[in-house]
C-alpha atoms as a PDB file:
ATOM      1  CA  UNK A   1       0.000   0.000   0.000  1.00  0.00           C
ATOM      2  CA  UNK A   2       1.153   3.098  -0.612  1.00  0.00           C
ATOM      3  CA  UNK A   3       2.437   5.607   1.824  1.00  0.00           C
ATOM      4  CA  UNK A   4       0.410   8.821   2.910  1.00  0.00           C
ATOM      5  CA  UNK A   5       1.814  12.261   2.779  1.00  0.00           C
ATOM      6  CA  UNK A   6       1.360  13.793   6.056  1.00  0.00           C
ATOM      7  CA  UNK A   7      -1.787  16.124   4.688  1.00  0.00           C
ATOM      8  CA  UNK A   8      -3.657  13.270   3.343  1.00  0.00           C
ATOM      9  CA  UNK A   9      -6.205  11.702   5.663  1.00  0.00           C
ATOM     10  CA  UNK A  10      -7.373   8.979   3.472  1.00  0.00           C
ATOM     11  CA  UNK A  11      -5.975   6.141   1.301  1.00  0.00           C
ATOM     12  CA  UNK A  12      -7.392   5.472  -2.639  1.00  0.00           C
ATOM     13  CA  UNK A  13      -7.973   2.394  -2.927  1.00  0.00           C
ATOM     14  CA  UNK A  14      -5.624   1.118  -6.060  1.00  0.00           C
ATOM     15  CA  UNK A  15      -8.839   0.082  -7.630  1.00  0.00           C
ATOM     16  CA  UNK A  16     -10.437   3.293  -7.197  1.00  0.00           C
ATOM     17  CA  UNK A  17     -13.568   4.329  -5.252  1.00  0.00           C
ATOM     18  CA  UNK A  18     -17.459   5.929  -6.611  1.00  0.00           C
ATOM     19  CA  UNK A  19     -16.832   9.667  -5.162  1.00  0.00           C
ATOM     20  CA  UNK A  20     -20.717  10.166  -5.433  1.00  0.00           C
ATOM     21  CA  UNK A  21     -20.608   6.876  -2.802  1.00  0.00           C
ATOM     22  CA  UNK A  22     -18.856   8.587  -0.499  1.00  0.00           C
ATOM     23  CA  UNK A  23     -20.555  11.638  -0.295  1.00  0.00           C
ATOM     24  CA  UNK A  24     -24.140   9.993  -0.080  1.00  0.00           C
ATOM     25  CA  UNK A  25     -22.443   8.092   2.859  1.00  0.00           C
ATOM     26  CA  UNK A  26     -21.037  10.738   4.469  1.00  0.00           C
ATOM     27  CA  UNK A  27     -24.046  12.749   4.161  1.00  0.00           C
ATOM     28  CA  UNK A  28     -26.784   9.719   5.558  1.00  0.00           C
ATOM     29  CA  UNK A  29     -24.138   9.453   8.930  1.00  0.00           C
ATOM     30  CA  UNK A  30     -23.918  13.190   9.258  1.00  0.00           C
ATOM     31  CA  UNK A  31     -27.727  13.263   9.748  1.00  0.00           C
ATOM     32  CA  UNK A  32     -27.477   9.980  11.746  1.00  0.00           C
ATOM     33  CA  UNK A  33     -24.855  11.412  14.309  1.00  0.00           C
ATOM     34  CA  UNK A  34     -27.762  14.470  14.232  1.00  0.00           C
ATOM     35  CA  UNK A  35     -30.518  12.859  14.793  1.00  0.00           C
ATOM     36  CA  UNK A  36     -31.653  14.474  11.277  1.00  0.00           C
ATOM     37  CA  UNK A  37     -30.668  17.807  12.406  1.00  0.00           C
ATOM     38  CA  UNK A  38     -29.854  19.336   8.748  1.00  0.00           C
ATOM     39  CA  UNK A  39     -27.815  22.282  10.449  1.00  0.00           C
ATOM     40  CA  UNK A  40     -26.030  20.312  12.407  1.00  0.00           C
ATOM     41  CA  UNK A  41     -24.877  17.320   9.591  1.00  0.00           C
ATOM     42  CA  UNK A  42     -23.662  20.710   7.675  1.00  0.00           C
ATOM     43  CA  UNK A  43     -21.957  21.693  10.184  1.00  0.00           C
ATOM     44  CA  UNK A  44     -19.758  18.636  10.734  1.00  0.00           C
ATOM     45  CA  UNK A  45     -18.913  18.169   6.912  1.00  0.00           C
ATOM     46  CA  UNK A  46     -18.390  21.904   7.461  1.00  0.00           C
ATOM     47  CA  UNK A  47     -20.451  22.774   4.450  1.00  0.00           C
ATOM     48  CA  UNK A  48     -23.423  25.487   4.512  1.00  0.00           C
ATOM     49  CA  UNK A  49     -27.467  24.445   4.750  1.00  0.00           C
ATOM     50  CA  UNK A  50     -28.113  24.957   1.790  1.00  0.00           C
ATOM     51  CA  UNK A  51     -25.317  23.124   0.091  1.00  0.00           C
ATOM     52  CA  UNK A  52     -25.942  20.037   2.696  1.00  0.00           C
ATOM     53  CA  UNK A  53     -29.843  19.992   1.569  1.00  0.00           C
ATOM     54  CA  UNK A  54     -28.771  20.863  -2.358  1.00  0.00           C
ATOM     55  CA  UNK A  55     -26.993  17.724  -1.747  1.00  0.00           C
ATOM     56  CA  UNK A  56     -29.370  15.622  -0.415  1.00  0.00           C
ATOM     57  CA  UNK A  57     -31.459  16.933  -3.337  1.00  0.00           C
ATOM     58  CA  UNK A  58     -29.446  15.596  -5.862  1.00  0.00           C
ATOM     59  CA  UNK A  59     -29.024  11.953  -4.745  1.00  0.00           C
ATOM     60  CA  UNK A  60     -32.726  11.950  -3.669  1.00  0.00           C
ATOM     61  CA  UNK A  61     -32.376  11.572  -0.167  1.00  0.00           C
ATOM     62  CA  UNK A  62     -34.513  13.917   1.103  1.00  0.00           C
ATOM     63  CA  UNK A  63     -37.547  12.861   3.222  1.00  0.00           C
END
């Protein structure tokens, strides 16, 4: 496996990885560690409301 430079947080897989994946992930356990709390899940991927719900828009996982 390759090494990581000291600013990288995450390894790429060699095979690659579905960035769209990641983000729908990332956005489902931001409202899970919020209890749904849309301000809050922005808040810890440190993105604005309205780009967190534009988000959720897009890969249809709004309520």
């Amino acid at each position: 496996m390759p090494r990581l430079h000291k600013t990288h947080r995450f390894a790429l897989p060699l095979e690659g990885v579905s960035l769209q994946e990641i983000e729908k992930s990332l956005l489902l356990q931001a409202l899970a560690l919020t209890r749904d709390n849309k301000s809050k899940a922005a808040r810890l991927l440190r993105i604005s409301r309205s780009r967190f719900c534009y988000r959720l828009k897009k890969y249809n996982l709004e309520e």
